[in-house]
N, C-alpha and C. Protein backbone atom coordinates (compact mmCIF):
# COMPACT_ATOMS: atom_id res chain seq x y z
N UNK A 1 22.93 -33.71 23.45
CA UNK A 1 23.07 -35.03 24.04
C UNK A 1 21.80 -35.43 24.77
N UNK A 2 21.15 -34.66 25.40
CA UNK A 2 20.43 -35.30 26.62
C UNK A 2 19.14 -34.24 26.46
N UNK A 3 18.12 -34.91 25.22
CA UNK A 3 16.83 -34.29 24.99
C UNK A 3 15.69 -33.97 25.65
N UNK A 4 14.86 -33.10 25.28
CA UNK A 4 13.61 -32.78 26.11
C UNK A 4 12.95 -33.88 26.58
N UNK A 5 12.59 -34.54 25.66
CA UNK A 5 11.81 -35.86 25.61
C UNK A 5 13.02 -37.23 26.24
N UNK A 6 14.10 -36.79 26.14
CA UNK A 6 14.84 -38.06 26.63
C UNK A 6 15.48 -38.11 27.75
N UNK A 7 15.75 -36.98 28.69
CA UNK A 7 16.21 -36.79 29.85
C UNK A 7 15.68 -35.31 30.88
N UNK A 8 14.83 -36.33 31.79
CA UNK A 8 14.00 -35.40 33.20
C UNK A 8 15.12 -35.24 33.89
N UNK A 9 15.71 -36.03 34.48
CA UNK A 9 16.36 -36.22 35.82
C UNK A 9 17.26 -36.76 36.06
N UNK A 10 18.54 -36.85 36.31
CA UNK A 10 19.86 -37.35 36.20
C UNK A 10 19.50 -38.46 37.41
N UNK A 11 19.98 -40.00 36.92
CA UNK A 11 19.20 -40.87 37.70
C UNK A 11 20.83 -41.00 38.86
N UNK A 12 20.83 -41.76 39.68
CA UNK A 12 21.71 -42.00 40.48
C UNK A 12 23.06 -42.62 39.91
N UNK A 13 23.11 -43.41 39.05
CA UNK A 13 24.32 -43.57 38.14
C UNK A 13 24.75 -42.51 37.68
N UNK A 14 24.46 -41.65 37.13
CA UNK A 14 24.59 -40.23 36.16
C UNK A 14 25.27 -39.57 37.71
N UNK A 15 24.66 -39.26 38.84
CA UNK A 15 25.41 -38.47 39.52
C UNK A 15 26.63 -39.08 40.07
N UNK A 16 26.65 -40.30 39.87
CA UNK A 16 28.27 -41.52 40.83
C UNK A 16 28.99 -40.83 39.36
N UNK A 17 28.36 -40.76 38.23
CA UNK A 17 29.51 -40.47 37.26
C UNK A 17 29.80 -39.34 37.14
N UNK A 18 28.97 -37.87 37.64
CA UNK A 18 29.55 -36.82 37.54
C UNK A 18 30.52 -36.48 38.76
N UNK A 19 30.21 -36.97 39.69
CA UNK A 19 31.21 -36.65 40.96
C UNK A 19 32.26 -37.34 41.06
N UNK A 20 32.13 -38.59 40.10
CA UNK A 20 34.04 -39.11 39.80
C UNK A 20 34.24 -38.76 38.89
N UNK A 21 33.92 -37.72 38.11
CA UNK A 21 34.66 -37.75 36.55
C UNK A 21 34.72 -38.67 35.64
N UNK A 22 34.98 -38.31 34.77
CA UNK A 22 35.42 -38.86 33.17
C UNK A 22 36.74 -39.91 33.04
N UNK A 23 38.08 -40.01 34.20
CA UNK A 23 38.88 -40.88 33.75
C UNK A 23 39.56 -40.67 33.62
N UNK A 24 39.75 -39.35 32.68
CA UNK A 24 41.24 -38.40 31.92
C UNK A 24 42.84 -38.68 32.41
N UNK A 25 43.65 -38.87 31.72
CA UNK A 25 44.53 -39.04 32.32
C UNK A 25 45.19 -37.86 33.11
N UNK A 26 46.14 -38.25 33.89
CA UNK A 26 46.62 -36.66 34.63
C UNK A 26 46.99 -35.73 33.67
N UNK A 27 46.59 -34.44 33.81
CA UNK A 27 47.15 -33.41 32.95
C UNK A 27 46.50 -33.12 31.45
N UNK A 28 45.68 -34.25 30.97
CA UNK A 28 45.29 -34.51 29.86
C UNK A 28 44.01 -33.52 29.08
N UNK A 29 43.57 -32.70 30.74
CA UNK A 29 42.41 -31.89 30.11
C UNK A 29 42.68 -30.96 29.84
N UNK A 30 42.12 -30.26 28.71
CA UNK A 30 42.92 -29.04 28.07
C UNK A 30 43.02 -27.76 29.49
N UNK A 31 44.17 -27.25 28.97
CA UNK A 31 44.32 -26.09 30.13
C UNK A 31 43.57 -24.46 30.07
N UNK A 32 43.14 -24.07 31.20
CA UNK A 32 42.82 -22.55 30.40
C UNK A 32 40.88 -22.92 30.24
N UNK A 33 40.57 -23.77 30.37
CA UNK A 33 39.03 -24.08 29.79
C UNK A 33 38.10 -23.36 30.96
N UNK A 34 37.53 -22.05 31.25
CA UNK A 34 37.14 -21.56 32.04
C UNK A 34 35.78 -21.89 31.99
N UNK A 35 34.80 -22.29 32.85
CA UNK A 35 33.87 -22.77 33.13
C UNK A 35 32.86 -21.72 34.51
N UNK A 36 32.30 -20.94 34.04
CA UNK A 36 31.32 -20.05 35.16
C UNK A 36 30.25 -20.94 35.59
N UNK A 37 30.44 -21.18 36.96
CA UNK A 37 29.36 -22.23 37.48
C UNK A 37 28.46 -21.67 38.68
N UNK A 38 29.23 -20.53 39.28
CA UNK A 38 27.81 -19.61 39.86
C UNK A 38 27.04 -18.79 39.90
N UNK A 39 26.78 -18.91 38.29
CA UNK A 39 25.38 -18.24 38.24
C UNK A 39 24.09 -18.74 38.68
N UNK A 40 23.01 -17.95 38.88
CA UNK A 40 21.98 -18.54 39.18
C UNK A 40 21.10 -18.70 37.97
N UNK A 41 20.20 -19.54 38.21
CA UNK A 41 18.99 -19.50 36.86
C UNK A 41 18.96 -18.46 36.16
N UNK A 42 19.00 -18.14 34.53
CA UNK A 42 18.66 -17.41 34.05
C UNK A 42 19.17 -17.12 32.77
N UNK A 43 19.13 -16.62 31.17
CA UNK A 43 19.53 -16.53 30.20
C UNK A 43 20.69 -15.90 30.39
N UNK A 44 22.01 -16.24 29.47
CA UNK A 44 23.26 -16.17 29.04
C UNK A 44 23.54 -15.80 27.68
N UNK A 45 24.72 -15.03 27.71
CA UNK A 45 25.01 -16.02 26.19
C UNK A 45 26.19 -17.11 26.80
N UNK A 46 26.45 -17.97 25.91
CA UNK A 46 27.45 -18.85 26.01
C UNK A 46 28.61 -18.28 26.46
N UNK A 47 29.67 -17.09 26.24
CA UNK A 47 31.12 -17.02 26.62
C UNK A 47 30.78 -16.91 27.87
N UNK A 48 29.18 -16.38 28.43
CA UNK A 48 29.11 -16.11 29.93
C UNK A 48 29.40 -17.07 30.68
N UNK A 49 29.06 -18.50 30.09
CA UNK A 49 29.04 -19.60 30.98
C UNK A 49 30.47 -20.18 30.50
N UNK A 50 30.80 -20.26 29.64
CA UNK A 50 32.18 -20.76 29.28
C UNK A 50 33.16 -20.26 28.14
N UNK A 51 33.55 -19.21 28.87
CA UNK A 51 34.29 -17.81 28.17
C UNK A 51 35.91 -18.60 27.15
N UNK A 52 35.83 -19.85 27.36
CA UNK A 52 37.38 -20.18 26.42
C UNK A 52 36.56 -21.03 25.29
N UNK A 53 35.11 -20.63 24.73
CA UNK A 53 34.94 -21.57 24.01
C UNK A 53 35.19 -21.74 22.75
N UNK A 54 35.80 -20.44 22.43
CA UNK A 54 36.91 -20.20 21.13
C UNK A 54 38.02 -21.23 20.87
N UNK A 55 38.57 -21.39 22.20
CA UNK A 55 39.79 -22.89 22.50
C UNK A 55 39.66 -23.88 21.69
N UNK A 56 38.23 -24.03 21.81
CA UNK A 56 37.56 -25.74 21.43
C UNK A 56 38.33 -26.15 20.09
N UNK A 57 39.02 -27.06 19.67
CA UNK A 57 39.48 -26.98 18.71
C UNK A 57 38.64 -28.10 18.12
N UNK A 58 37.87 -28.79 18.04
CA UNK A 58 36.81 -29.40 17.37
C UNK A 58 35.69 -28.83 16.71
N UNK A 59 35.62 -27.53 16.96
CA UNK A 59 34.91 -26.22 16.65
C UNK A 59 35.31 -26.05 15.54
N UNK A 60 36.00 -26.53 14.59
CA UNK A 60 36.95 -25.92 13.35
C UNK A 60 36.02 -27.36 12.16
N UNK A 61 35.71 -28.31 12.77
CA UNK A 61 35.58 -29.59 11.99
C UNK A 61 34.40 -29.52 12.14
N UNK A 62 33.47 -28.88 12.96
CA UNK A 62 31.55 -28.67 13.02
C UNK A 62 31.09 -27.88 12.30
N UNK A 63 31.77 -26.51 12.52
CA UNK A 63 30.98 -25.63 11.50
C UNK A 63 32.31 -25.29 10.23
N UNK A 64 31.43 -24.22 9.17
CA UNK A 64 31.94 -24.36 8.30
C UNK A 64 33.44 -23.47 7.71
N UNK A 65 33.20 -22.49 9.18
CA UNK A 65 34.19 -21.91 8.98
C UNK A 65 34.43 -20.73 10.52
N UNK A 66 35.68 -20.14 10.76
CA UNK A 66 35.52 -19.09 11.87
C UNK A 66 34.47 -18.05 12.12
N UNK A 67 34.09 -17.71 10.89
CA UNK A 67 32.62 -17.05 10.36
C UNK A 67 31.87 -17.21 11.16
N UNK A 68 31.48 -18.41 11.02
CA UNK A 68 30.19 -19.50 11.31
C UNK A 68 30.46 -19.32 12.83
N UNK A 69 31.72 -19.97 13.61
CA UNK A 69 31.61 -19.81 14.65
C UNK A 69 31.57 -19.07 15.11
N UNK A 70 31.65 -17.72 15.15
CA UNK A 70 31.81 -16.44 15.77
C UNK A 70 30.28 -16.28 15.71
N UNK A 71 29.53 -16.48 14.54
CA UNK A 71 28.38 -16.32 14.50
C UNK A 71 27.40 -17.21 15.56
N UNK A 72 27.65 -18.41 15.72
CA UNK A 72 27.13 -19.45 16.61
C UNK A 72 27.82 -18.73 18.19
N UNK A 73 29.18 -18.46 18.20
CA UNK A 73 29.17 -17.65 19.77
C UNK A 73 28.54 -16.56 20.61
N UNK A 74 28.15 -16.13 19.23
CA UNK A 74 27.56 -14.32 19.34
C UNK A 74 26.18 -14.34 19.79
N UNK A 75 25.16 -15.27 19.12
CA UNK A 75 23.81 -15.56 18.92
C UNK A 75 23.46 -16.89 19.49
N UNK A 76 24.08 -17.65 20.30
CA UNK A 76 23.62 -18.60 20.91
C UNK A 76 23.21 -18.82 22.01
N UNK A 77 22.01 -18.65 22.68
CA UNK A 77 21.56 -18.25 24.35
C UNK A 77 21.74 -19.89 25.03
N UNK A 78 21.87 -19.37 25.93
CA UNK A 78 22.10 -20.18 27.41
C UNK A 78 21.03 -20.18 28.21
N UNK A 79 20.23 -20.96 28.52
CA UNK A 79 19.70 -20.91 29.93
C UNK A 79 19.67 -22.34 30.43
N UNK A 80 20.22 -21.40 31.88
CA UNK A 80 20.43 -22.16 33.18
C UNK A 80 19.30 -22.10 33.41
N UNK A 81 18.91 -23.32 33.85
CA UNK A 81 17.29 -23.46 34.72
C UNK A 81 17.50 -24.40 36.03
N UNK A 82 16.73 -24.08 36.90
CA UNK A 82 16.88 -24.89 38.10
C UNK A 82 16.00 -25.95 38.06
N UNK A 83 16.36 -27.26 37.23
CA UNK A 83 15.43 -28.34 37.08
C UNK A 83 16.76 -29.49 37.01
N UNK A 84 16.09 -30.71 37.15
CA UNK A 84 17.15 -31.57 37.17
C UNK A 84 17.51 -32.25 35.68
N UNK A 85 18.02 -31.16 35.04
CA UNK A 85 18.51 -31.30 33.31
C UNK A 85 19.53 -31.93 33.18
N UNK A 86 20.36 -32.05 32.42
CA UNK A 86 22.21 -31.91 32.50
C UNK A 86 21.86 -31.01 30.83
N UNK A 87 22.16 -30.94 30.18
CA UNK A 87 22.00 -30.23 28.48
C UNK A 87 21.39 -31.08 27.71
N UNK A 88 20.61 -29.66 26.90
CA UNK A 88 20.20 -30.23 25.45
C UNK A 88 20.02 -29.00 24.50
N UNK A 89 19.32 -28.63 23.57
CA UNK A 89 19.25 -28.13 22.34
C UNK A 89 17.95 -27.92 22.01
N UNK A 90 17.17 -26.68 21.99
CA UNK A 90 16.42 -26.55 21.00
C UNK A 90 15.94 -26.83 19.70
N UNK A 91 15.12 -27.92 19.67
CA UNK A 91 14.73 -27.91 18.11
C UNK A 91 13.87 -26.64 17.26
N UNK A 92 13.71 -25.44 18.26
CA UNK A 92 12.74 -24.32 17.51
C UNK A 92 14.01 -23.46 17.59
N UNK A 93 14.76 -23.13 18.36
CA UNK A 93 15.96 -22.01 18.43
C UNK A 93 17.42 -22.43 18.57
N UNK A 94 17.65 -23.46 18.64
CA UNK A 94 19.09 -23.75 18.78
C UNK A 94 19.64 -23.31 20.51
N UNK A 95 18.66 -23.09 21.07
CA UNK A 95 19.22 -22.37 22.89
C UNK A 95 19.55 -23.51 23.54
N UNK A 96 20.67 -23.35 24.31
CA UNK A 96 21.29 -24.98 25.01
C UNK A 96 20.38 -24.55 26.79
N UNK A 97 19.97 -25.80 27.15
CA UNK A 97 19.76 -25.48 28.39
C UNK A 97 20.52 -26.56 29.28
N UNK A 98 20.52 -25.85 30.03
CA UNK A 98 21.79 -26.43 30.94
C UNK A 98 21.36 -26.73 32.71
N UNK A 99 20.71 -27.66 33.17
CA UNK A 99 20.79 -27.78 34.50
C UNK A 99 21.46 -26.85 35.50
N UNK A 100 20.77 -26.14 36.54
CA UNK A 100 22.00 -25.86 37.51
C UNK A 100 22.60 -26.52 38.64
N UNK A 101 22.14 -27.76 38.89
CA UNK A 101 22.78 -28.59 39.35
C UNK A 101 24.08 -29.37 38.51
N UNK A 102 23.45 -29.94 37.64
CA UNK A 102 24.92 -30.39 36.26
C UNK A 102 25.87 -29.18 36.36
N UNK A 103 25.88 -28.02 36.04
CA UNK A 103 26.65 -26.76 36.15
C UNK A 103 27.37 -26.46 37.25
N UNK A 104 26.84 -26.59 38.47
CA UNK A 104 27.78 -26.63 39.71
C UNK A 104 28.53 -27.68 40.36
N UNK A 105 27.85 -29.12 39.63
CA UNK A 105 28.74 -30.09 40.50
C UNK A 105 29.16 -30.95 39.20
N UNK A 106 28.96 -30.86 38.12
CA UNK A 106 29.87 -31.86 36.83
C UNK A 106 30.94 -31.49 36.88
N UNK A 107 32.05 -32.50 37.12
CA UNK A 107 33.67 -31.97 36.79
C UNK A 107 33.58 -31.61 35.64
N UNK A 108 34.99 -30.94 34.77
CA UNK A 108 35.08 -30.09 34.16
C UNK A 108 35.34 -30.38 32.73
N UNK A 109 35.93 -31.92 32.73
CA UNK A 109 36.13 -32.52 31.56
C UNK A 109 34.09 -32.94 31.19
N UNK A 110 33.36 -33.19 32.11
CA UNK A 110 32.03 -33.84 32.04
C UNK A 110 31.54 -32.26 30.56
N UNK A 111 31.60 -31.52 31.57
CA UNK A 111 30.92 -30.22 30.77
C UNK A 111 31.27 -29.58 29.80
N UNK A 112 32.83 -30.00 29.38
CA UNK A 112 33.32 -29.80 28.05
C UNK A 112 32.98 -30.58 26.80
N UNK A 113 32.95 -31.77 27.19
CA UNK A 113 32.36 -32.72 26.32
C UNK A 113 31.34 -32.51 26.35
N UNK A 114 30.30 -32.34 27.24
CA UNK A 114 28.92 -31.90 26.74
C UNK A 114 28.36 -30.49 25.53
N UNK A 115 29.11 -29.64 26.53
CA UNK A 115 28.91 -28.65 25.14
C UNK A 115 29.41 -28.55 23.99
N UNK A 116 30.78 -29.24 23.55
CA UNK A 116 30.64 -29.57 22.50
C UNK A 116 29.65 -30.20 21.87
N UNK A 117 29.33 -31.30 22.36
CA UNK A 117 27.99 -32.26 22.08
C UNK A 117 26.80 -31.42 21.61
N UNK A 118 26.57 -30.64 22.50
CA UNK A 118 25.29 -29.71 21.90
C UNK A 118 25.45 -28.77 21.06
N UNK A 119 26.90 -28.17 20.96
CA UNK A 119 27.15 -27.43 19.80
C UNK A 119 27.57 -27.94 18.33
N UNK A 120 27.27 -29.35 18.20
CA UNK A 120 27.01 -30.51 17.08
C UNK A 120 26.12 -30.04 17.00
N UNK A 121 24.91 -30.61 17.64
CA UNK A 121 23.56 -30.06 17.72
C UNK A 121 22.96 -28.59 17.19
N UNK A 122 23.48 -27.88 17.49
CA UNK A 122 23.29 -26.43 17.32
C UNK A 122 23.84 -26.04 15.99
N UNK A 123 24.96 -26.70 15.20
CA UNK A 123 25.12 -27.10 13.77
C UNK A 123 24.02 -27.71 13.07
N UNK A 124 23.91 -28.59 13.76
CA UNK A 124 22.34 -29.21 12.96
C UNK A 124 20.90 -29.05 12.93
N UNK A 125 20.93 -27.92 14.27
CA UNK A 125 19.39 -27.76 13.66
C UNK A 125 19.77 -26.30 12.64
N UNK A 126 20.81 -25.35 12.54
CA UNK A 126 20.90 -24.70 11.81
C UNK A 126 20.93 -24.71 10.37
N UNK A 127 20.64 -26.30 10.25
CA UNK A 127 21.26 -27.51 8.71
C UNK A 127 19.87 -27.59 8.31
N UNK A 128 18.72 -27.36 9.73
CA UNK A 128 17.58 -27.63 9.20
C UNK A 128 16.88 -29.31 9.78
N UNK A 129 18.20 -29.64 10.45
CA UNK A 129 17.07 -30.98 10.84
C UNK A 129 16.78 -31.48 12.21
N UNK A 130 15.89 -32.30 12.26
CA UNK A 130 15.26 -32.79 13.24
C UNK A 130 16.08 -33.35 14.82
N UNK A 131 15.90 -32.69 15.69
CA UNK A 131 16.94 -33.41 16.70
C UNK A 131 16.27 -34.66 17.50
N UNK A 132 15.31 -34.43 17.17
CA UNK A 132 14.28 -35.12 18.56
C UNK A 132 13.53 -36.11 17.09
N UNK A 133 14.53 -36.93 16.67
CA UNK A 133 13.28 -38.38 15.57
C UNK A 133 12.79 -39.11 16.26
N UNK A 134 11.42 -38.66 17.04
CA UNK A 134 10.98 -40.04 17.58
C UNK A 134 11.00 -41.50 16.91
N UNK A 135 11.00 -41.40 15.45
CA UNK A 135 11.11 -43.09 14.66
C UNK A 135 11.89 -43.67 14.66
N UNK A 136 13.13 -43.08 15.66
CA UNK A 136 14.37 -43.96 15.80
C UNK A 136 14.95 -43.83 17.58
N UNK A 137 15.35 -45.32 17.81
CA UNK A 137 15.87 -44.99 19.01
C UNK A 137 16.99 -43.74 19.14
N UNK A 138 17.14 -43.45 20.41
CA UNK A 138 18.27 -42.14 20.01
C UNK A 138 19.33 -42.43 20.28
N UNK A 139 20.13 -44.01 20.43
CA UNK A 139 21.14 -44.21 19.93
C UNK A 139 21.59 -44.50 18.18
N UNK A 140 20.52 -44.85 17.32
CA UNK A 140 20.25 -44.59 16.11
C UNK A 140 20.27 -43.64 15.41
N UNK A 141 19.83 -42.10 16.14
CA UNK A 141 19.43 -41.30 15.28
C UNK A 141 21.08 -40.63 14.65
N UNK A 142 20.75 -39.68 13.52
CA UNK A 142 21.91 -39.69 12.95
C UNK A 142 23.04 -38.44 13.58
N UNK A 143 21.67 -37.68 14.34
CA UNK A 143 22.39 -36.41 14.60
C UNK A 143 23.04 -37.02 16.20
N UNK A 144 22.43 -37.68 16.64
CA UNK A 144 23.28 -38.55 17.88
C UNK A 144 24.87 -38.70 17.96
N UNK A 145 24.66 -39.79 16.46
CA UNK A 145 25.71 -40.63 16.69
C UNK A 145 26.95 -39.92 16.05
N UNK A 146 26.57 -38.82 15.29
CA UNK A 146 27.08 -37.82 14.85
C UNK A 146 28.06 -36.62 15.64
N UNK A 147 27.50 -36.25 16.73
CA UNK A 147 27.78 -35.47 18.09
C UNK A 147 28.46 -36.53 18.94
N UNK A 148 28.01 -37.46 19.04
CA UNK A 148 28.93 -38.41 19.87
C UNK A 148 30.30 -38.42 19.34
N UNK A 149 29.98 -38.53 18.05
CA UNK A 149 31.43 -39.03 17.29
C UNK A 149 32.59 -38.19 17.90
N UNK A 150 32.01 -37.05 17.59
CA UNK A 150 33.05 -35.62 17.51
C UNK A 150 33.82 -35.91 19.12
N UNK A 151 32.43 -35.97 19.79
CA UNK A 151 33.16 -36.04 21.68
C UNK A 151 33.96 -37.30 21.58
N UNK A 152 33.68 -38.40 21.45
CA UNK A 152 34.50 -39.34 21.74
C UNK A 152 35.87 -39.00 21.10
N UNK A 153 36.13 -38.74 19.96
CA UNK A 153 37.23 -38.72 18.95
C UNK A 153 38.11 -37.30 20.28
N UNK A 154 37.40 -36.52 20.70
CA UNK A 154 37.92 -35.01 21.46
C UNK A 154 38.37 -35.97 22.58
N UNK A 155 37.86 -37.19 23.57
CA UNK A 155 37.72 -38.25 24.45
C UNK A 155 38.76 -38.62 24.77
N UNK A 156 39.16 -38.88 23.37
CA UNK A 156 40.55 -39.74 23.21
C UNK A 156 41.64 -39.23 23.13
N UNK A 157 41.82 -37.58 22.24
CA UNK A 157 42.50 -36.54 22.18
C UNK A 157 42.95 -35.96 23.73
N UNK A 158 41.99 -36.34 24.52
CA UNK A 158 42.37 -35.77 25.52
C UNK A 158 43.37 -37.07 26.73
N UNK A 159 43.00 -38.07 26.42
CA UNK A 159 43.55 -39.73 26.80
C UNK A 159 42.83 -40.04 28.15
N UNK A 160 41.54 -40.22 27.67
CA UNK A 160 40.68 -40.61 28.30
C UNK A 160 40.72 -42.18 28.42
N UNK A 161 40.44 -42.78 29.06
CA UNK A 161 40.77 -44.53 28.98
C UNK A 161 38.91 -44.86 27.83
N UNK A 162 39.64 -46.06 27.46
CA UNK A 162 37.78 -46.68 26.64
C UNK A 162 37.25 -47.12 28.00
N UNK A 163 37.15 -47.69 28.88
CA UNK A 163 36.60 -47.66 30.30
C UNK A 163 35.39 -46.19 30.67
N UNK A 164 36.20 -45.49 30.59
CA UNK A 164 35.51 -43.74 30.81
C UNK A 164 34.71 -43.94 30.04
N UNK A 165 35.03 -43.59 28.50
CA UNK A 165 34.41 -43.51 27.63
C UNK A 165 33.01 -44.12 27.77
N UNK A 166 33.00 -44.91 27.39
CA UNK A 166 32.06 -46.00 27.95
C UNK A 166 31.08 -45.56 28.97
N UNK A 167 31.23 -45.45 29.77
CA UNK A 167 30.73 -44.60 31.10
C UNK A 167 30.14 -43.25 30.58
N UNK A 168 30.63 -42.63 29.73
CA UNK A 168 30.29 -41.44 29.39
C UNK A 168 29.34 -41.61 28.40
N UNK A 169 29.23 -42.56 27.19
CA UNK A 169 28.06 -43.19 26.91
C UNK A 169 27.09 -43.44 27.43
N UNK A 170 26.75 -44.08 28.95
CA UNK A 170 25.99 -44.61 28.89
C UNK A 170 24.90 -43.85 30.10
N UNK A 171 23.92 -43.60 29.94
CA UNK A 171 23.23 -42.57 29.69
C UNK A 171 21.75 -43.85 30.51
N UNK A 172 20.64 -42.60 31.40
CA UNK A 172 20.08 -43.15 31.72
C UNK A 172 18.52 -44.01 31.01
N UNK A 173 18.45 -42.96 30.29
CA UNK A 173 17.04 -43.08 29.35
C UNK A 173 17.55 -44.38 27.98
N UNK A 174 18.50 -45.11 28.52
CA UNK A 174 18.73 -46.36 27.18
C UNK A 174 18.96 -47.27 27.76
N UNK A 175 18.89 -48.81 26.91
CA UNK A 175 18.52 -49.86 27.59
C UNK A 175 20.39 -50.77 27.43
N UNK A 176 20.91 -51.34 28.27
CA UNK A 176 22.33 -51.83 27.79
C UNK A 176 22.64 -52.21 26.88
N UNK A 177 21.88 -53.01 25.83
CA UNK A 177 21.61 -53.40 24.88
C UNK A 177 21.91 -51.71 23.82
N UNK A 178 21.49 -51.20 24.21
CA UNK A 178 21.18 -49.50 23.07
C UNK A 178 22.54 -49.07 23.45
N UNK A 179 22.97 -49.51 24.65
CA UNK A 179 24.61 -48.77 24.94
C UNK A 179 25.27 -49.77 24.13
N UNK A 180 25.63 -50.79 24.21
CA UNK A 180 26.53 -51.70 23.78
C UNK A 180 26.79 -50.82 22.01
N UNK A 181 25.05 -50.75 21.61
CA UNK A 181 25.22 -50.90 20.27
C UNK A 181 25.81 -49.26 19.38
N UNK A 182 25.36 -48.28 20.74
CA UNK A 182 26.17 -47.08 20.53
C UNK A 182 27.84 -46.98 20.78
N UNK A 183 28.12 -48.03 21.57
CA UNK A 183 29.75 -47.87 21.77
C UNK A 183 30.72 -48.77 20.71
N UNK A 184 29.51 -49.61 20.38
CA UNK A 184 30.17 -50.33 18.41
C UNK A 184 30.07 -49.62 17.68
N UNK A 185 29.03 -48.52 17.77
CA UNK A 185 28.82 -47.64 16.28
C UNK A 185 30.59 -47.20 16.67
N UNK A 186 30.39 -46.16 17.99
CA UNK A 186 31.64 -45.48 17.67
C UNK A 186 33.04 -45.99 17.96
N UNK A 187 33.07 -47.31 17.94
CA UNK A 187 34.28 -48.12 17.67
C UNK A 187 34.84 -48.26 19.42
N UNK A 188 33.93 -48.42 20.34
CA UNK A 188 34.69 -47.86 22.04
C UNK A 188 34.60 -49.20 22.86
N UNK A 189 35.93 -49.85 22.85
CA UNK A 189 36.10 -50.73 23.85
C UNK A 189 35.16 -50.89 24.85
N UNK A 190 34.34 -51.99 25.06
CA UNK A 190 33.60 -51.87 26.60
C UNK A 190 34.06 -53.27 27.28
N UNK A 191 34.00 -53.12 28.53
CA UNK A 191 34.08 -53.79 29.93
C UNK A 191 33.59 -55.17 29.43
N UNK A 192 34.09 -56.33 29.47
CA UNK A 192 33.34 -57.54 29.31
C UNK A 192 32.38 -58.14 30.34
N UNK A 193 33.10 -56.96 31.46
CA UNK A 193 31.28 -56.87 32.23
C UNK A 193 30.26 -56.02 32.43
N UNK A 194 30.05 -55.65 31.34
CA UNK A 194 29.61 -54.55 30.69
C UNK A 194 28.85 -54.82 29.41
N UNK A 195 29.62 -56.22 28.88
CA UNK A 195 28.83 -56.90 27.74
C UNK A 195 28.57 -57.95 27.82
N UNK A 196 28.66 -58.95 28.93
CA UNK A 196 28.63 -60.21 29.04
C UNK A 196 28.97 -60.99 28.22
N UNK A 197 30.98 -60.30 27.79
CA UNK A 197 31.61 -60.81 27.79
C UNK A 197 31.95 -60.68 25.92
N UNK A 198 31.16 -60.45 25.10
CA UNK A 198 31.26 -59.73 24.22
C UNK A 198 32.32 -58.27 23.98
N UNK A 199 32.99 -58.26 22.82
CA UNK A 199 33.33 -57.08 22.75
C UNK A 199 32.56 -56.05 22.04
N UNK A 200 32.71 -54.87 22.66
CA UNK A 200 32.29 -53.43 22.03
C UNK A 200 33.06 -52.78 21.19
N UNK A 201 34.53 -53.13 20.92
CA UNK A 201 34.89 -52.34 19.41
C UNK A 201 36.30 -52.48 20.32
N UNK A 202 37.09 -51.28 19.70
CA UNK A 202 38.61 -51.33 19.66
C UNK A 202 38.96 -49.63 20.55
């Protein structure tokens, strides 16, 4: 979700949205989703930081088979770094890095949807392609809107309002205009003050 080149620093919107959450309705976030948030800086593997990630049941529709995922759980490093990140993905190794600020204070639905998001990602550079296309905005690019898809569709599974959603889109490094046109790709109701008055999808 949130590239080398496309996200330094979680701007002040990004933190009003991690400290209210996502929206979810009561009860709606999956149960059991264990999340290790005090570690300090330093390489992982993934079950270290989020030991139910077998649960994920969107995990079944990314890769190609239990195979695959066991293989992506086994061999996929983590590092926590103390910089102001939230996640992204290696385009040379597939390694997710993960803020330790995002890690200790993102509610819990925030950080589920994210790593799914990057474990799209981590499907695709294993596919061989490019995460970081500078020739396209990165609400355009394909592996984007691709990883988005999966979260939003998981978004809704979980009965997230299109309000949230929306919110969870919209991201500091894009212009409203680049949000609007990412929340039509993926079909997500937005705020008519939010579009000036235009709709964003269904």
């Amino acid at each position: 979700m949130f590239g080398e080149g496309d996200r330094e620093t979680m701007s002040e919107t990004d933190e009003k949205k991690a400290a209210g959450g996502l929206g979810a309705k009561r009860g709606a976030m999956i149960s059991g989703f264990r999340i290790q948030r005090t570690v300090e800086a330093g390489e992982y593997r993934l079950e270290d930081i989020f030991a139910d990630i077998r649960g994920c049941g969107p995990l079944s529709s990314v890769f190609d088979d239990a195979g695959e995922i066991e293989e992506v759980i086994g061999s996929t490093r983590v590092l926590v770094v103390d910089r102001p990140h939230e996640m992204f993905v290696s385009n040379d190794d597939a390694s997710i890095t993960i803020g330790l600020a995002h890690l200790r204070h993102a509610p819990d639905e925030f950080l589920y949807l994210d790593i799914l998001h990057e474990l799209c990602h981590v499907k695709q550079q294993r596919e061989g392609r490019n995460l970081y296309d500078r020739s396209k905005s990165y609400v355009d690019r394909e592996t984007e809107v691709e990883a988005y898809r999966v979260t939003v569709d998981e978004a809704r599974r979980l009965g997230m309002t299109a309000g949230a959603i929306s919110r969870y889109l919209r991201v500091s490094w894009i212009s409203d205009e680049e949000h609007l046109r990412l929340a039509r790709s993926l079909g997500v109701r937005m705020d008519s003050r939010e579009t000036g008055g235009e709709n964003g999808g269904v």
